[in-house]
Protein backbone atom coordinates (compact mmCIF):
# COMPACT_ATOMS: atom_id res chain seq x y z
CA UNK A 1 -40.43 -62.05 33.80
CA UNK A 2 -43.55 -61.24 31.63
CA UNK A 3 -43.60 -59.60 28.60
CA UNK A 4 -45.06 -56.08 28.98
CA UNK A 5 -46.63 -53.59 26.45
CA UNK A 6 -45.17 -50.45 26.64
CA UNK A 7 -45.86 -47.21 24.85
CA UNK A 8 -42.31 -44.64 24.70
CA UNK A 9 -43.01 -41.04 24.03
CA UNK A 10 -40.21 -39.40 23.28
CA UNK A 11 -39.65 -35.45 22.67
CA UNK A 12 -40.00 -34.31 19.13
CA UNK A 13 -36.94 -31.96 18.85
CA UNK A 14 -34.45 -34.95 17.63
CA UNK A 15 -35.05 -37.86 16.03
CA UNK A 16 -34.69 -41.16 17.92
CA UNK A 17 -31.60 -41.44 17.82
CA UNK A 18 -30.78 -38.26 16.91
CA UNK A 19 -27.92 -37.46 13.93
CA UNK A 20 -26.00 -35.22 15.92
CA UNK A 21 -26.41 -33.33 19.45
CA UNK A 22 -29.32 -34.46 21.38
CA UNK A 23 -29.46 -35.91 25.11
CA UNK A 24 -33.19 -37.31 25.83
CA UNK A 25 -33.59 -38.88 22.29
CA UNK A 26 -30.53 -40.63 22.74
CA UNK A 27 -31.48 -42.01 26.08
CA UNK A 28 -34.78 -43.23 24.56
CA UNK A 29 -33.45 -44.80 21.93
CA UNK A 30 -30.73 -46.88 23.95
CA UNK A 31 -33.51 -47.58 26.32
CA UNK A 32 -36.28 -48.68 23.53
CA UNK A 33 -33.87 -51.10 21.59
CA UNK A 34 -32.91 -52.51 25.27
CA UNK A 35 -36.18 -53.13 25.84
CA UNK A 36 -36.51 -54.81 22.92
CA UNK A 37 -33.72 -57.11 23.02
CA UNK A 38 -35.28 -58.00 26.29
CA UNK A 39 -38.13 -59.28 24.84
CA UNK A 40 -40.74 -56.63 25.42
CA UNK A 41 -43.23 -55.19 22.94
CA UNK A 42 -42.34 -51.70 22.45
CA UNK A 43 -44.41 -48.75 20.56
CA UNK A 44 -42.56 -45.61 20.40
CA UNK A 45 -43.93 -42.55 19.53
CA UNK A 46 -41.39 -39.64 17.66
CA UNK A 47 -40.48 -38.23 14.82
CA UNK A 48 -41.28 -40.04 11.25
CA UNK A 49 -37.43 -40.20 10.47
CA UNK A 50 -36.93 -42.43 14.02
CA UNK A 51 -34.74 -45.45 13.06
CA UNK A 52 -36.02 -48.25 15.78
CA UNK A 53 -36.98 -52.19 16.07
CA UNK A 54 -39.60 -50.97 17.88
CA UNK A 55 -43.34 -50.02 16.62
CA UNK A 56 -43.00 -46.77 15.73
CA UNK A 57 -45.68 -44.20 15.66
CA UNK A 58 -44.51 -41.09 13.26
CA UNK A 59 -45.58 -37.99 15.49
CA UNK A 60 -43.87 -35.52 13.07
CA UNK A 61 -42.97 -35.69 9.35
CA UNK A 62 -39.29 -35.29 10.68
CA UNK A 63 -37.01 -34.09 14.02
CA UNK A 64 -38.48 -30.32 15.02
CA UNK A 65 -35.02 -28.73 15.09
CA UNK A 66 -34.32 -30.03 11.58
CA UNK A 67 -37.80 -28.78 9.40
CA UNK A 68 -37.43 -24.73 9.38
CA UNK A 69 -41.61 -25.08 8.51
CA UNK A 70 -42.34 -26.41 11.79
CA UNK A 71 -45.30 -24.31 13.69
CA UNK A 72 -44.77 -23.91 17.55
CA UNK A 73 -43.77 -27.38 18.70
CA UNK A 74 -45.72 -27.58 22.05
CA UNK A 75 -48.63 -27.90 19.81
CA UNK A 76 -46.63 -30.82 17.46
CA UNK A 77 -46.24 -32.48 21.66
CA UNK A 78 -49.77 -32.34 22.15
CA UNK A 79 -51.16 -33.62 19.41
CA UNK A 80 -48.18 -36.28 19.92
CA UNK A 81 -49.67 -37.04 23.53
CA UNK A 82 -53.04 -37.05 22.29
CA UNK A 83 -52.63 -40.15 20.18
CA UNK A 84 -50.43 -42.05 22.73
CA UNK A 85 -52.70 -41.52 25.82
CA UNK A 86 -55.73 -42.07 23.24
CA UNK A 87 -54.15 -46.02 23.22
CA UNK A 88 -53.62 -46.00 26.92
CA UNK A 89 -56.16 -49.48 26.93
CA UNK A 90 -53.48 -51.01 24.50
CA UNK A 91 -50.51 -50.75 26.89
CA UNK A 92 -49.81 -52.19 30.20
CA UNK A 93 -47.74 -49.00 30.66
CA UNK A 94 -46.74 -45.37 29.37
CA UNK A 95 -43.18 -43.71 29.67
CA UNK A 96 -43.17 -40.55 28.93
CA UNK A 97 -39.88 -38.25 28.46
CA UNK A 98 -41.58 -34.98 27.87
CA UNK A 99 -41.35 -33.50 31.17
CA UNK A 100 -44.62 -32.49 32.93
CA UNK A 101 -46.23 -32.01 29.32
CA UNK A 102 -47.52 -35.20 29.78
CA UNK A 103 -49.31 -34.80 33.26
CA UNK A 104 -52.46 -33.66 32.04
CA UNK A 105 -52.90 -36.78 30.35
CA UNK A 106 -51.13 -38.96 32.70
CA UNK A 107 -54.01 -38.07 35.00
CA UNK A 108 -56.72 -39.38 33.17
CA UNK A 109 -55.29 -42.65 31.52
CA UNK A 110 -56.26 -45.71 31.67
CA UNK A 111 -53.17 -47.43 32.20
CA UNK A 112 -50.27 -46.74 35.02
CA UNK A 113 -47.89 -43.83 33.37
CA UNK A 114 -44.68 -42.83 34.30
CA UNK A 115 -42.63 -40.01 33.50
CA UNK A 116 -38.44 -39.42 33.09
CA UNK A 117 -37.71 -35.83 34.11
CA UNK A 118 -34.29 -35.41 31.90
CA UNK A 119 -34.10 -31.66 32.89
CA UNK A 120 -33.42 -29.01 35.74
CA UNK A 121 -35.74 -29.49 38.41
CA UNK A 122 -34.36 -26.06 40.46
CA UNK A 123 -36.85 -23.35 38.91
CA UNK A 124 -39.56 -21.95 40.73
CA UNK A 125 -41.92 -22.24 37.81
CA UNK A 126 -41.86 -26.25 38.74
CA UNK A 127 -42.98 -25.99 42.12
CA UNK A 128 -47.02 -25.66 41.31
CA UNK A 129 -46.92 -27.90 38.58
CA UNK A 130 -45.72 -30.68 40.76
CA UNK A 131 -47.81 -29.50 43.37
CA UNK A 132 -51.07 -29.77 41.45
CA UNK A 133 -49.70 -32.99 39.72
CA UNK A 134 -48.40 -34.81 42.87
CA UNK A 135 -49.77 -37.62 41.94
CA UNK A 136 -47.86 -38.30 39.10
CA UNK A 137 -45.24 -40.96 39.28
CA UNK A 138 -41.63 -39.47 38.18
CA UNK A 139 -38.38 -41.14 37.90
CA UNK A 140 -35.29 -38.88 38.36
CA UNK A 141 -31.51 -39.48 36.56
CA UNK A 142 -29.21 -38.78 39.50
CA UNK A 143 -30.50 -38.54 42.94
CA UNK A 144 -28.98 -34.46 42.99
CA UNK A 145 -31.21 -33.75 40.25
CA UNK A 146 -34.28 -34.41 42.45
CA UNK A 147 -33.20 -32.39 45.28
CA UNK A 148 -35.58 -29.32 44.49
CA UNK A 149 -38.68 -30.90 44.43
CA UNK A 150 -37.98 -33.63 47.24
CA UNK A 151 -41.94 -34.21 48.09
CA UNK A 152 -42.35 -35.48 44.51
CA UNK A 153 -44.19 -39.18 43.77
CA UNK A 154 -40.33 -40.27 42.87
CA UNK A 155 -40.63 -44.04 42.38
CA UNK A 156 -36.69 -44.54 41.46
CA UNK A 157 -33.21 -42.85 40.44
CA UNK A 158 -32.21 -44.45 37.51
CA UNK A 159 -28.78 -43.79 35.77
CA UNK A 160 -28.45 -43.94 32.34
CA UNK A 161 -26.85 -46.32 30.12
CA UNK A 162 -25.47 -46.89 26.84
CA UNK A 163 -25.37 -50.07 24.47
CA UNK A 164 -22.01 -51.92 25.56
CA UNK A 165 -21.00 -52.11 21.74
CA UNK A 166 -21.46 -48.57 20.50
CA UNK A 167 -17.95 -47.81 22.07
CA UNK A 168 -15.20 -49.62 21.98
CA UNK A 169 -12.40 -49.04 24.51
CA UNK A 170 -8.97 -46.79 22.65
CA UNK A 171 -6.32 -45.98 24.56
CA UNK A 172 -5.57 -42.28 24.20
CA UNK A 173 -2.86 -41.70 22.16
CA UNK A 174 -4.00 -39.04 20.20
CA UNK A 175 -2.39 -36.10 22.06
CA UNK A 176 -4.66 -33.87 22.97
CA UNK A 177 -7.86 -33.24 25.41
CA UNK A 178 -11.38 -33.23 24.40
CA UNK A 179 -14.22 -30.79 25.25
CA UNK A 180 -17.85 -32.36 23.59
CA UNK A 181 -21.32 -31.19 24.30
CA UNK A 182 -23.44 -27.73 23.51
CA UNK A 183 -21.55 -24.19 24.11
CA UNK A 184 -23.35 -22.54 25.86
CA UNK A 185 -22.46 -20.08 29.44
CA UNK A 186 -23.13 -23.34 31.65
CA UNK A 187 -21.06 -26.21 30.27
CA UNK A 188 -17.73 -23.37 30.35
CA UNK A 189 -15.81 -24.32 26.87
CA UNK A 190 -13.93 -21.08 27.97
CA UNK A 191 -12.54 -23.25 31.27
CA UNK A 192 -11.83 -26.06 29.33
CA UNK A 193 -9.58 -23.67 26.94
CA UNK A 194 -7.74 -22.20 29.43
CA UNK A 195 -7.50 -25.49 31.48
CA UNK A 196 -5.68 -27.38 27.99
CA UNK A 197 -3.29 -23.88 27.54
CA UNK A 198 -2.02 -23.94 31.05
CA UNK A 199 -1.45 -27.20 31.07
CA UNK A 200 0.19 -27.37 27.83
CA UNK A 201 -2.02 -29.46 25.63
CA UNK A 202 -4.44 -29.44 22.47
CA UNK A 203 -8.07 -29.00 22.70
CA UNK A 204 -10.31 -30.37 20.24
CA UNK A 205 -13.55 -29.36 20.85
CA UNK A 206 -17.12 -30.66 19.17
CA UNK A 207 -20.00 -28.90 19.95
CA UNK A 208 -23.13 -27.77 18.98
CA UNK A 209 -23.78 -24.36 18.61
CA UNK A 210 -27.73 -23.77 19.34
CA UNK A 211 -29.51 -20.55 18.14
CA UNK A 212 -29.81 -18.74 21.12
CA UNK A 213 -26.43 -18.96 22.37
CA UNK A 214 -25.16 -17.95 19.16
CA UNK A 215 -24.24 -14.48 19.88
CA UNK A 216 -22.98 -15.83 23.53
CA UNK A 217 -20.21 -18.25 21.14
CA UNK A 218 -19.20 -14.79 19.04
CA UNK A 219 -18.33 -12.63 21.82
CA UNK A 220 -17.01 -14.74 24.77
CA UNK A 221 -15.67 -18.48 22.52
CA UNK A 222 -14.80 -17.82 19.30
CA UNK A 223 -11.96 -14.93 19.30
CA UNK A 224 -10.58 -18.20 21.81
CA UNK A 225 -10.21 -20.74 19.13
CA UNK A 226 -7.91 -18.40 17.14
CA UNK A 227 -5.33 -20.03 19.68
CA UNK A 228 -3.25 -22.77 17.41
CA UNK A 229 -3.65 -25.19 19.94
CA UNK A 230 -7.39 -24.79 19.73
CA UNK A 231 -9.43 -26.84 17.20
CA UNK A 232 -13.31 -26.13 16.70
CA UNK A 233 -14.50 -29.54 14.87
CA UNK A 234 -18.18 -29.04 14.96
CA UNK A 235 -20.75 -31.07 15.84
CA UNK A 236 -20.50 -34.81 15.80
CA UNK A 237 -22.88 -38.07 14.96
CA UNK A 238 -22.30 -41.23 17.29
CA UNK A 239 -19.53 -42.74 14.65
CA UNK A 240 -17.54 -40.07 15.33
CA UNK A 241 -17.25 -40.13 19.09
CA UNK A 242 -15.57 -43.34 19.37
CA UNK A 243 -12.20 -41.99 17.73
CA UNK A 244 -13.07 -38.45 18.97
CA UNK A 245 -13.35 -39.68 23.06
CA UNK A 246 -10.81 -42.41 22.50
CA UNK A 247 -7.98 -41.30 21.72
CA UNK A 248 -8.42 -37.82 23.58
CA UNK A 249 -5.74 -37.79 27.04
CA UNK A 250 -8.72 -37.07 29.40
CA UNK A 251 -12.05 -35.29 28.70
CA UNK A 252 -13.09 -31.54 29.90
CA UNK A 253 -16.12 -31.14 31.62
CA UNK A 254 -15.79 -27.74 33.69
CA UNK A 255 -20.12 -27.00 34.29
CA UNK A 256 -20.85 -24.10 35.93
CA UNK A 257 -24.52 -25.42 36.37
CA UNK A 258 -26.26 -28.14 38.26
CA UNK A 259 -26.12 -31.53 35.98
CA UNK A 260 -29.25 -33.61 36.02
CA UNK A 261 -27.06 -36.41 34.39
CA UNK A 262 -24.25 -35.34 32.10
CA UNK A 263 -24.39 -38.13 29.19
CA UNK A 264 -20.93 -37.23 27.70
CA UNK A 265 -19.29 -38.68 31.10
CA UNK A 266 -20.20 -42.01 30.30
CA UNK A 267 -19.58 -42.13 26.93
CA UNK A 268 -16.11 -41.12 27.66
CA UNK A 269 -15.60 -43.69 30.45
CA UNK A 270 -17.32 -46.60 27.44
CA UNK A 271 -14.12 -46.07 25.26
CA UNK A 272 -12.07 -45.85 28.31
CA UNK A 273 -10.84 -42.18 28.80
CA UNK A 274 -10.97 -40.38 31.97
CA UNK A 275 -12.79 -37.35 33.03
CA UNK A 276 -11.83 -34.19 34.56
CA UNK A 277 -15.11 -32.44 35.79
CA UNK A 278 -16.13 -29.46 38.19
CA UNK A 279 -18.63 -31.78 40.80
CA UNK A 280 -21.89 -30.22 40.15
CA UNK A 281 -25.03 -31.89 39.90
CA UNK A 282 -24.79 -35.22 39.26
CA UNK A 283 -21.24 -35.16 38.31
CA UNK A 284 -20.00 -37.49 41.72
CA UNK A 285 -22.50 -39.87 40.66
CA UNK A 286 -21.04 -40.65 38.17
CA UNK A 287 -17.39 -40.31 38.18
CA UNK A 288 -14.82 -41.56 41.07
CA UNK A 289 -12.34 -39.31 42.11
CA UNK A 290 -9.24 -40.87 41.33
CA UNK A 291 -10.33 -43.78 39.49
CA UNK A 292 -12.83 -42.52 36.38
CA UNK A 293 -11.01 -39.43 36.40
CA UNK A 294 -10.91 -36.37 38.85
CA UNK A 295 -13.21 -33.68 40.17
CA UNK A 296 -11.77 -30.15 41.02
CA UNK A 297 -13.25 -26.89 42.03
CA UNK A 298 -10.47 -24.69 40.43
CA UNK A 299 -8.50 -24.34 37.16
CA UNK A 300 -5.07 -24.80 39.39
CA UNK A 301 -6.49 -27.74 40.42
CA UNK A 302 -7.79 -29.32 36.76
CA UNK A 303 -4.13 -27.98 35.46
CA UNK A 304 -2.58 -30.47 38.09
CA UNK A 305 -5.04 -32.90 37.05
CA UNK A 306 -4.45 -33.06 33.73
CA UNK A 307 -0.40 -33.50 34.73
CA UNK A 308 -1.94 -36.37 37.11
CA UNK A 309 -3.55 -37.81 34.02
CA UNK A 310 -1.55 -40.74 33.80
CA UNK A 311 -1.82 -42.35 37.17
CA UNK A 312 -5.45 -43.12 36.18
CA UNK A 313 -5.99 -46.48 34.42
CA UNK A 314 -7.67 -46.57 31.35
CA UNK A 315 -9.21 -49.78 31.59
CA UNK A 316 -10.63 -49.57 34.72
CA UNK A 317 -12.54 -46.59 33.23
CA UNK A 318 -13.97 -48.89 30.58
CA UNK A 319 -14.95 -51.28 33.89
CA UNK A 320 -16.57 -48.70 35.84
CA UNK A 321 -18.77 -47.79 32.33
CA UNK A 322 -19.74 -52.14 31.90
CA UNK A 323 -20.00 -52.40 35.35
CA UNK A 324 -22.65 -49.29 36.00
CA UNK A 325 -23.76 -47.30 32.56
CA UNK A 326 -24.82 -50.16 30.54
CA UNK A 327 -28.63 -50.12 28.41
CA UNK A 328 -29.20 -53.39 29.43
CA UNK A 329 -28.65 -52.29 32.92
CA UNK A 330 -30.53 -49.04 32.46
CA UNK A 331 -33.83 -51.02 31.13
CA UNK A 332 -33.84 -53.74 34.04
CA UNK A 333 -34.33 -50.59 36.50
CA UNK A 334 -37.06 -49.27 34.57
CA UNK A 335 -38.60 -53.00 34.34
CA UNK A 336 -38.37 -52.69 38.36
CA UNK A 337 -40.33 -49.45 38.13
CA UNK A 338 -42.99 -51.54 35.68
CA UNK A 339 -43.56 -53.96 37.64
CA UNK A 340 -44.15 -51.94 40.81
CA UNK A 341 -46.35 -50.14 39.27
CA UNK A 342 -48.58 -52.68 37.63
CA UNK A 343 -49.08 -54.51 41.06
């Protein structure tokens, strides 16, 4: 295998990786330093306060969501797009992970281009941007989350993965179930409350709380966490999660919306606890009923589930996460993609 040039634009809300909450930066980060390791020459393009081993091209003083002076940020993704596509000559190809931002410029590089869609593809704003851009070459994160917009140019489905060593497998004996993510109406903290009462057990949930599901958290969530056997930790960093996942009973994943990936699945599965979801979007993908945890439809159901929790092996959860969800894993499909591409 050659080594290839490839540019990596990430989105400028988080840095890469980001400090706390933050899906698509993460992913780009685990799949830049995999790259990397693999021998490629990588130039990623992000915020200035990007930790990487990569090249890295400062596209903003620091992450969006974290400068309160920052003007609208589609302009901050242009200009970022501008100088990437501006160097198409110097790479054999461009990822892109800013959605269809990128298209524009996709269509008039000079070098092949591919973009990650990372979000929901089922909005009917999408349909005549991929049907004027239908020539773009996309590459979707479960094959559910491609459904909508079936006619696209997909060229793969590629899962994502984590470094093997950012986890390490625990096994569970802290007591109590775990809720991470964002609160917001979707991801259903309120399901995974009542799920842990009825059942019996503690909840510790960490989550971010963004700004405009703020008043969303005040009416419907937080008169919940007065329960005692309902702890609110806040929002955690990657050295946190470890402890936080591993030593939770199972985690709570009750979406009311459809997935494109679900990040905190795997994550749980690398320090070897099991999942109890609702199966929406991506979410049998992922997990295997019965083995990496269990998927229900109904709060009866996830009750029994979490009484169930036991019969599930712990280890084999860490297998299922080295055996599928890995970075290094994760970059050899997009390598595949590459190389198809270039010839």
């Amino acid at each position: 295998m050659r080594s290839l040039r490839i540019a990596q634009v990430s989105p400028l809300y988080e840095s890469v990786p980001p400090t706390g909450y933050g899906g698509t930066e993460r992913v780009v980060s685990w799949l830049t330093e995999a790259l990397v390791e693999a021998g490629h020459d990588l130039v990623l393009f992000a915020s200035g306060d990007s930790q990487t081993k990569a090249e890295l091209v400062p596209c903003a003083p620091r992450a969006l969501r974290l400068d309160p002076t920052t003007p609208d940020p589609i302009a901050a993704h242009v200009v970022m797009l501008e100088e990437a596509f501006s160097r198409a000559r110097e790479f054999d190809v461009i990822h892109t992970h800013v959605d269809y931002l990128g298209f524009p410029f996709a269509r008039r590089a000079s070098c092949p281009v591919v973009t990650t869609l990372h979000g929901r593809l089922d909005l009917p704003s999408l349909v005549p941007v991929f049907r004027e851009y239908g020539e773009q070459r996309v590459v979707s994160i479960s094959d559910h989350q491609r459904e909508p917009l079936a006619d696209a140019r997909w060229q793969a489905t590629i899962h994502h993965g984590l470094p093997p060593d950012l986890y390490q497998f625990r096994p569970g004996g802290g007591g109590y179930l775990a809720f991470l993510g964002r609160i917001s109406p979707e991801k259903r903290v309120d399901r995974a409350i009542e799920i842990a009462l009825r059942a019996g057990w503690p909840l510790k949930i960490a989550a971010k709380i963004d700004a405009n599901d703020r008043a969303y958290y005040e009416r419907e969530i937080e008169p919940l966490l007065a329960h005692p056997r309902v702890e609110y930790v806040g929002e955690l960093c990657d050295s946190q999660k470890n402890a936080f996942l591993g030593d939770a009973v199972a985690v709570l994943f009750p979406i009311d919306w459809p997935e494109p990936f679900g990040l905190i699945m795997i994550e749980a599965l690398a320090c070897g606890t099991p999942v109890i979801a609702w199966p929406h979007g991506s979410v049998p993908e992922v997990l295997e009923d019965g083995v990496s945890g269990y998927l229900c439809t109904e709060i009866d159901e996830a009750v029994r589930a979490v009484e169930r929790i036991g019969a599930l092996d712990r280890r084999r959860c860490r297998a299922e996460f080295e055996r599928r969800f890995t970075a290094e894993r994760m970059a050899r499909d997009y390598v595949a993609v590459y190389e198809r591409m270039l010839r």
